[in-house]
PDB file of N, CA and C in Angstrom:
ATOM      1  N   UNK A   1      30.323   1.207 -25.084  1.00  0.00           N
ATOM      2  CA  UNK A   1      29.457   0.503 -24.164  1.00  0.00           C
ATOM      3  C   UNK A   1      28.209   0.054 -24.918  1.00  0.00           C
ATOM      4  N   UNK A   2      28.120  -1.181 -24.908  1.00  0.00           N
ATOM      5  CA  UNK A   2      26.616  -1.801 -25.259  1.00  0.00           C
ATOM      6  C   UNK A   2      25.496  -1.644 -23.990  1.00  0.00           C
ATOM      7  N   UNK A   3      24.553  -1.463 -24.663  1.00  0.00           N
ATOM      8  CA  UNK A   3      23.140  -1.215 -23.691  1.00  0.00           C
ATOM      9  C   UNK A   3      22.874  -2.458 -23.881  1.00  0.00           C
ATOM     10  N   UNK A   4      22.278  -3.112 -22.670  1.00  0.00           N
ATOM     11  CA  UNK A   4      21.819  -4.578 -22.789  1.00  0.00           C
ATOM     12  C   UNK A   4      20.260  -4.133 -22.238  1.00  0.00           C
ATOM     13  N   UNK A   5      19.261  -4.123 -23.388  1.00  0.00           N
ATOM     14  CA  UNK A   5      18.073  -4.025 -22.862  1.00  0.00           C
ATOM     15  C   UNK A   5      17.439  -5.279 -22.778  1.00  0.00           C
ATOM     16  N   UNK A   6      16.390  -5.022 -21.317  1.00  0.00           N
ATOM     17  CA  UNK A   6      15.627  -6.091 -20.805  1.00  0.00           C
ATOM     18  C   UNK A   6      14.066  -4.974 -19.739  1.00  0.00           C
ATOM     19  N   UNK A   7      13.256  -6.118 -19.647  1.00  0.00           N
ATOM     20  CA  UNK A   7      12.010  -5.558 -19.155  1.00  0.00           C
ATOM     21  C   UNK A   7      12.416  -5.536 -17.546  1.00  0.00           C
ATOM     22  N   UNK A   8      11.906  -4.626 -16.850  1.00  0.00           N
ATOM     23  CA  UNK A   8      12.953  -4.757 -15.397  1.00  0.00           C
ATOM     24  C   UNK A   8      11.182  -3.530 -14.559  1.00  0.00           C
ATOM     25  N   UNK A   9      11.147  -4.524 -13.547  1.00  0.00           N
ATOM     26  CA  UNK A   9      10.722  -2.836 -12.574  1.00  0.00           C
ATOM     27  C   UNK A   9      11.483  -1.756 -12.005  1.00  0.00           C
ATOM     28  N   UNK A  10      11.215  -0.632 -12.001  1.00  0.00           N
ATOM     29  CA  UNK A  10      12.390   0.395 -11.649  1.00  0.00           C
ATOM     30  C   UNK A  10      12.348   0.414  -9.706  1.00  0.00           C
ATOM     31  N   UNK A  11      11.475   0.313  -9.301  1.00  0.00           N
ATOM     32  CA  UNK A  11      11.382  -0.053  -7.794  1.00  0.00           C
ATOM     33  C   UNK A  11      12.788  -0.268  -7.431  1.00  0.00           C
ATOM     34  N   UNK A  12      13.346  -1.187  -7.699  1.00  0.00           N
ATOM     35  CA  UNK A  12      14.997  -1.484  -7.073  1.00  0.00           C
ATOM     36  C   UNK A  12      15.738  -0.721  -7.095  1.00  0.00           C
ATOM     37  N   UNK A  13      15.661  -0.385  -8.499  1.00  0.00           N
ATOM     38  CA  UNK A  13      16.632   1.025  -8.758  1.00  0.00           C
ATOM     39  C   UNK A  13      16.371   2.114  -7.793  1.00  0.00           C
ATOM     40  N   UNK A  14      15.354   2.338  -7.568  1.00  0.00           N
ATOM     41  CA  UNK A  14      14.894   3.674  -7.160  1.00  0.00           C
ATOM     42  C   UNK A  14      15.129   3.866  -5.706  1.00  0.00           C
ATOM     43  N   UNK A  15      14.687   2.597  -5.498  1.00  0.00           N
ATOM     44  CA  UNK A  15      15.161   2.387  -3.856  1.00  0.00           C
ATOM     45  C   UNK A  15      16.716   2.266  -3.337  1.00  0.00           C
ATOM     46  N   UNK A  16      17.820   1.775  -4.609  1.00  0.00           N
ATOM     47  CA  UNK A  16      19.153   1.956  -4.017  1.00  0.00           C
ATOM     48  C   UNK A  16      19.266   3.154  -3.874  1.00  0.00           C
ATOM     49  N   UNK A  17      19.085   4.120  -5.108  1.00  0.00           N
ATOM     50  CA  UNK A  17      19.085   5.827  -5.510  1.00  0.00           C
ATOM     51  C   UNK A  17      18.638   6.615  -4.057  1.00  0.00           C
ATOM     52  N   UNK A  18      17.391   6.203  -3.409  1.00  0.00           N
ATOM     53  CA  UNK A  18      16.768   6.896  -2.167  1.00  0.00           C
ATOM     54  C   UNK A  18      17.720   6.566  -1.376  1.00  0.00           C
ATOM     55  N   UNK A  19      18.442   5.566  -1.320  1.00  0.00           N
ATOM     56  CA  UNK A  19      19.665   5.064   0.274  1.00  0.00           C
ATOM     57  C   UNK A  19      20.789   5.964  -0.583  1.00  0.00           C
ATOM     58  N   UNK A  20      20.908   5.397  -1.705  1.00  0.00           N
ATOM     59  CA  UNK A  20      22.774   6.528  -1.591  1.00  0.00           C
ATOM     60  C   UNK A  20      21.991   8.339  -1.925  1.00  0.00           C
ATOM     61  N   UNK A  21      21.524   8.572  -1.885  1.00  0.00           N
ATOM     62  CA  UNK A  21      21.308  10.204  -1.834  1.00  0.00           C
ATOM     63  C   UNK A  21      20.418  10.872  -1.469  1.00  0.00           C
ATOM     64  N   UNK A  22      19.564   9.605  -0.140  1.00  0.00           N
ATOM     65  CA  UNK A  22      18.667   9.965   0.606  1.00  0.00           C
ATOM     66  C   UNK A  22      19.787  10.990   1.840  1.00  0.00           C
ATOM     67  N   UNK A  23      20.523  10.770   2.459  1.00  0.00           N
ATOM     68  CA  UNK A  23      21.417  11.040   3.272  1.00  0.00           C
ATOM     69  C   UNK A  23      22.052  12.403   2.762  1.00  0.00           C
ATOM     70  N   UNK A  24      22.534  12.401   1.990  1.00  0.00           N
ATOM     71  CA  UNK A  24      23.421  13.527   0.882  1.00  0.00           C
ATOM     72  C   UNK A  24      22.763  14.672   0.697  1.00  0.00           C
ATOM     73  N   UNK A  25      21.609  14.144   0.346  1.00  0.00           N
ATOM     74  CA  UNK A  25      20.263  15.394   0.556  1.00  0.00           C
ATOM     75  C   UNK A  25      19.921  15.950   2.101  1.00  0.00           C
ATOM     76  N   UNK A  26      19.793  15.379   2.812  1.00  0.00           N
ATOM     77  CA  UNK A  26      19.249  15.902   3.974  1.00  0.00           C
ATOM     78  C   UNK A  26      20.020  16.482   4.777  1.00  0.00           C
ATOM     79  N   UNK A  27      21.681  16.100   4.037  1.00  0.00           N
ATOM     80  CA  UNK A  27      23.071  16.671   5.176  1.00  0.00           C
ATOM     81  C   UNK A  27      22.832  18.093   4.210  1.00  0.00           C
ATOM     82  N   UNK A  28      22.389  18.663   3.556  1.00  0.00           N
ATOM     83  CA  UNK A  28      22.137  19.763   2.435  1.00  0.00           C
ATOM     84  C   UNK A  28      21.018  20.392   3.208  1.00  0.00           C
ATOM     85  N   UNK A  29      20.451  19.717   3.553  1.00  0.00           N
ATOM     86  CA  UNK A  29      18.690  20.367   4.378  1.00  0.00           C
ATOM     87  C   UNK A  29      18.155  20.609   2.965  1.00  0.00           C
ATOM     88  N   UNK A  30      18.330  19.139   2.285  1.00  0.00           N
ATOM     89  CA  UNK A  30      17.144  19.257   1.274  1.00  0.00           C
ATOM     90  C   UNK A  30      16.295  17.945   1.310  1.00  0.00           C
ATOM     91  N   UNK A  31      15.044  18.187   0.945  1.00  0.00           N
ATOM     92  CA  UNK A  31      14.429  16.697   0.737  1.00  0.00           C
ATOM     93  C   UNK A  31      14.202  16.145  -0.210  1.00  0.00           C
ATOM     94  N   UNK A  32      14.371  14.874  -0.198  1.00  0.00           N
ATOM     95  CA  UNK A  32      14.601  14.002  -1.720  1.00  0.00           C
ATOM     96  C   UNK A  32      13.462  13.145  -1.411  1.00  0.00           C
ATOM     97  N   UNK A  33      12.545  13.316  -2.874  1.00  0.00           N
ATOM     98  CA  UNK A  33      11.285  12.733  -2.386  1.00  0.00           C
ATOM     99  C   UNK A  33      11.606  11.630  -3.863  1.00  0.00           C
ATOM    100  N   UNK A  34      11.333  10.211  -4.234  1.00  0.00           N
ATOM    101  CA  UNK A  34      11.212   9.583  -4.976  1.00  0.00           C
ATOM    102  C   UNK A  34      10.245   8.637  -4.907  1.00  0.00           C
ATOM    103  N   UNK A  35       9.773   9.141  -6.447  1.00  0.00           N
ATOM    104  CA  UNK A  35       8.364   8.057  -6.659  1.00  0.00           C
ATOM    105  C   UNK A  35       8.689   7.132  -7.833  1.00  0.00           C
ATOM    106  N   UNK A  36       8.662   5.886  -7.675  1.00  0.00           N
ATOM    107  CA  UNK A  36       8.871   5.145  -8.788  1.00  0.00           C
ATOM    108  C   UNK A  36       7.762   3.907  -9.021  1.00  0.00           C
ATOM    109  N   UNK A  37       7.322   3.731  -7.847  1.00  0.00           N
ATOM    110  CA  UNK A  37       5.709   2.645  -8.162  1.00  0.00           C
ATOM    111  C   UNK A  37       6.547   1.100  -8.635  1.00  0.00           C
ATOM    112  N   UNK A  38       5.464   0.694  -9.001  1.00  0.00           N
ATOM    113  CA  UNK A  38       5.733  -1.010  -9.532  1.00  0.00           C
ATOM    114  C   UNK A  38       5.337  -0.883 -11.224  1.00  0.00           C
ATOM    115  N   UNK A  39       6.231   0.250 -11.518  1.00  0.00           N
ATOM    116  CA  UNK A  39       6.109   0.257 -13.531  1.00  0.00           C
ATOM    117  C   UNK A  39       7.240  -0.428 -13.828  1.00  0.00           C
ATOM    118  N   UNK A  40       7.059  -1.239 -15.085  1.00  0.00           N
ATOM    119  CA  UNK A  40       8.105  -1.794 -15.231  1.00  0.00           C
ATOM    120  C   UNK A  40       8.755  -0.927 -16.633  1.00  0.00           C
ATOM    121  N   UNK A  41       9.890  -1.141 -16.887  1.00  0.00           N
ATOM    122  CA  UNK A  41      10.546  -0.476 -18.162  1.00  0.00           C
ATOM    123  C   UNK A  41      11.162  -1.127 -19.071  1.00  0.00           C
ATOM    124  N   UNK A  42      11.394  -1.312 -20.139  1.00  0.00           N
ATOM    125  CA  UNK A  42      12.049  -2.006 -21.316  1.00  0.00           C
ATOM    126  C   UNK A  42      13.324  -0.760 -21.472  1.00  0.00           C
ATOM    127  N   UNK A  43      14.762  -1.079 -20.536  1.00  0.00           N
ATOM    128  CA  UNK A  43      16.333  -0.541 -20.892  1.00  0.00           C
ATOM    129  C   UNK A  43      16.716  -1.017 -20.461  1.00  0.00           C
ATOM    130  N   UNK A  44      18.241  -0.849 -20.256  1.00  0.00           N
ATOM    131  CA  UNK A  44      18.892  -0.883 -19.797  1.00  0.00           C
ATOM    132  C   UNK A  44      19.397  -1.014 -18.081  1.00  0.00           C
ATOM    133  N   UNK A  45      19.123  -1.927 -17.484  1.00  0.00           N
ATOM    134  CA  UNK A  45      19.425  -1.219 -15.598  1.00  0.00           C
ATOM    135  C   UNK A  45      19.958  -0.376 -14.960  1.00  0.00           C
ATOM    136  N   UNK A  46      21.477  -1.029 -15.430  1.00  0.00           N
ATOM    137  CA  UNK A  46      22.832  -0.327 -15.176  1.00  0.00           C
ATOM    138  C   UNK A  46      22.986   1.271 -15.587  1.00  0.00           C
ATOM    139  N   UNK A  47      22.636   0.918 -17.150  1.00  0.00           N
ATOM    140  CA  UNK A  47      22.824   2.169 -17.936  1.00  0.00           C
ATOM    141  C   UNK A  47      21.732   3.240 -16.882  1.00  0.00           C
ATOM    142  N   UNK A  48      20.377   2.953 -16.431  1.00  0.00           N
ATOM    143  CA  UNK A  48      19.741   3.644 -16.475  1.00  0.00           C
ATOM    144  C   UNK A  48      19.932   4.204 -14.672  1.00  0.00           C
ATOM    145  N   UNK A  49      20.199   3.101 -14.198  1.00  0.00           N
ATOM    146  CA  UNK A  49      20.729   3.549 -12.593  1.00  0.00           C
ATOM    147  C   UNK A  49      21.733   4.952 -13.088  1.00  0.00           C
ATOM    148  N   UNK A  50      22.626   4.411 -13.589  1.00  0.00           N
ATOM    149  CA  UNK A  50      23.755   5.485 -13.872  1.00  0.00           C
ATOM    150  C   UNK A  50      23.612   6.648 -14.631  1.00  0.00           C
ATOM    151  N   UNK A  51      22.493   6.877 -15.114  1.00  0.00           N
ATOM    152  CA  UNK A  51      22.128   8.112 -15.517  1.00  0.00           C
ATOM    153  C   UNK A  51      21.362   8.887 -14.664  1.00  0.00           C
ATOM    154  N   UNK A  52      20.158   7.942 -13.955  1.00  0.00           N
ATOM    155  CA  UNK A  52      19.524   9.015 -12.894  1.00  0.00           C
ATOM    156  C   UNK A  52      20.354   9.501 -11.943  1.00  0.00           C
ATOM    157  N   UNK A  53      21.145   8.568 -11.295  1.00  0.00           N
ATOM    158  CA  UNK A  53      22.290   8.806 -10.063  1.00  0.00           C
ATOM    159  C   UNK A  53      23.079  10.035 -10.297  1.00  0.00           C
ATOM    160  N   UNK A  54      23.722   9.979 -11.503  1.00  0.00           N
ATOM    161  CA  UNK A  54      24.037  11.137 -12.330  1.00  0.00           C
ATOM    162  C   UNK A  54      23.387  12.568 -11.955  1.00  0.00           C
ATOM    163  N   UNK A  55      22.229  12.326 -12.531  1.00  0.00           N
ATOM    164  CA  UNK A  55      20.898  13.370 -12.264  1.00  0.00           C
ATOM    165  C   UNK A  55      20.955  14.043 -10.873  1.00  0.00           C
ATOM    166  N   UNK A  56      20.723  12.978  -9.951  1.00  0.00           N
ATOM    167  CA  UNK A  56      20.732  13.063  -8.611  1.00  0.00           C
ATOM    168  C   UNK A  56      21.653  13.793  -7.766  1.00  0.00           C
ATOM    169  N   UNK A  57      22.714  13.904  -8.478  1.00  0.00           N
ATOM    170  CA  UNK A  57      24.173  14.267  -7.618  1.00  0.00           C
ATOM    171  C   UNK A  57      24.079  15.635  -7.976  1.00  0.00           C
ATOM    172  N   UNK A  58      24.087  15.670  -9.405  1.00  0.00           N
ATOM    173  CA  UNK A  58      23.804  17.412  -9.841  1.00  0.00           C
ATOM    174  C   UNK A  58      22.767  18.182  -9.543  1.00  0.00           C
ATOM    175  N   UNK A  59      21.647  17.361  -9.102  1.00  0.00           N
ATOM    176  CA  UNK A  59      20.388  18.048  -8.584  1.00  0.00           C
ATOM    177  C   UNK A  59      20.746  18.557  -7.114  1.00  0.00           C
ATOM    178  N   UNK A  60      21.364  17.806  -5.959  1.00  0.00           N
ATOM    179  CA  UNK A  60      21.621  17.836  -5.099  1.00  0.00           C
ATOM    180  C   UNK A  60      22.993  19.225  -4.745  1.00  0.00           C
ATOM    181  N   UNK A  61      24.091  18.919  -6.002  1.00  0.00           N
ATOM    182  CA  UNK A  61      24.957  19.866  -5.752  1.00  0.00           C
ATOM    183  C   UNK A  61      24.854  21.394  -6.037  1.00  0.00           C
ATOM    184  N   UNK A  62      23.761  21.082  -7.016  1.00  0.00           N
ATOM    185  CA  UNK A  62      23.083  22.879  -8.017  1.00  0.00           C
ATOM    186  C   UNK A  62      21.596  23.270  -7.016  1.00  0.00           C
ATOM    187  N   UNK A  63      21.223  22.659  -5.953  1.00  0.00           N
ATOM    188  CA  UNK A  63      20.303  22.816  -5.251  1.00  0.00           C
ATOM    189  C   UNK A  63      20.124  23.721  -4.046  1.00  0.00           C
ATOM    190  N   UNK A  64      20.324  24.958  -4.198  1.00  0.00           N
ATOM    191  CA  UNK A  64      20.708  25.655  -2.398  1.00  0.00           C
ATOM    192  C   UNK A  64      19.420  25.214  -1.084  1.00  0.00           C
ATOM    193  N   UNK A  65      17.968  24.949  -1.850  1.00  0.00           N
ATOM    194  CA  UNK A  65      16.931  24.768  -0.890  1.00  0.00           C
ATOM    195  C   UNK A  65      16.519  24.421  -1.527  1.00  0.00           C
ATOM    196  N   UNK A  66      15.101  23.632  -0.460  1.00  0.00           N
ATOM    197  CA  UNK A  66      13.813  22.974  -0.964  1.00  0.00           C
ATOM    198  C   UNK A  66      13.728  21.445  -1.256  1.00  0.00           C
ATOM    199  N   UNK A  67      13.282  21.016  -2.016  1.00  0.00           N
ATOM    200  CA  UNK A  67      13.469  19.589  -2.827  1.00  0.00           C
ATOM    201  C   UNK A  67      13.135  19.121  -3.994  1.00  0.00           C
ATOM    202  N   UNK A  68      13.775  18.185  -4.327  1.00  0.00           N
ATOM    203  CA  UNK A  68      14.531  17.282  -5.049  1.00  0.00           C
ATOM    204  C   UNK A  68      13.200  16.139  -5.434  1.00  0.00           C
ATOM    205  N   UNK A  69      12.602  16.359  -6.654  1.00  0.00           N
ATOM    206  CA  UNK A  69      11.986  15.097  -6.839  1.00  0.00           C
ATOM    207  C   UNK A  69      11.877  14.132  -8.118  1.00  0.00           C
ATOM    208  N   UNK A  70      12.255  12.776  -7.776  1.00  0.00           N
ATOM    209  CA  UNK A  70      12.273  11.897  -9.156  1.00  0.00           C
ATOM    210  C   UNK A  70      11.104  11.118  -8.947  1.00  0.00           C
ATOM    211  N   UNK A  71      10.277  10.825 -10.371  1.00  0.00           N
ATOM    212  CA  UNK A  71       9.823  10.552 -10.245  1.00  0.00           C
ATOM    213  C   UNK A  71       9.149   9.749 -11.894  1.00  0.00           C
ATOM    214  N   UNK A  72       8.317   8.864 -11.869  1.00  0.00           N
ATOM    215  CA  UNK A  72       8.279   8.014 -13.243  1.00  0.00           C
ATOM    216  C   UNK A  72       6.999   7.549 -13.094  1.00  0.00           C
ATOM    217  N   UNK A  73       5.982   7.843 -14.616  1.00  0.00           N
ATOM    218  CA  UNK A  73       4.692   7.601 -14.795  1.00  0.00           C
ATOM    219  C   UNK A  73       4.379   6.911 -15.887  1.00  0.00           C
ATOM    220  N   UNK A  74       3.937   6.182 -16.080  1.00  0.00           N
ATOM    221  CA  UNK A  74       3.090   5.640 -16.948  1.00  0.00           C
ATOM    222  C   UNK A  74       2.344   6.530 -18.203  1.00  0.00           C
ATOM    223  N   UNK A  75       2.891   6.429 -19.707  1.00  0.00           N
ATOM    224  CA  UNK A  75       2.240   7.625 -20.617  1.00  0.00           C
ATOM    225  C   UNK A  75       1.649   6.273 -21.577  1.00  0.00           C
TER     226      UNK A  75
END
């Protein structure tokens, strides 16, 4: 697989991520809190959707209580 990097805001991403495992979480009685702001990033989209989502599923399935938070800052 080639990474096709480009400058992208993560906002979109973050917001499909909150709809597919906003639900998944809460049928768990956990809360999924995501912060992603208007930063933009130099990767991959795809690649990078598919790694947090990743993240997300195992956070959710290794999770007995409490919550769940993603989140991305500016260094």
């Amino acid at each position: 697989m080639v990474a096709r990097l480009e400058c992208f805001v993560v906002a979109p991403v973050f917001e499909r991520l909150a709809r597919q495992y906003g639900p998944l979480a809460a049928e768990k009685g956990l809360e999924l809190r995501i912060h992603g702001g208007k930063v933009a990033v130099f990767s991959d989209p795809v690649l990078l959707e598919r790694i947090l989502s990743n993240l997300l599923s195992n956070a959710i399935r290794y999770t007995a209580r409490g919550r769940i938070v993603l989140g991305l800052r500016r260094v």
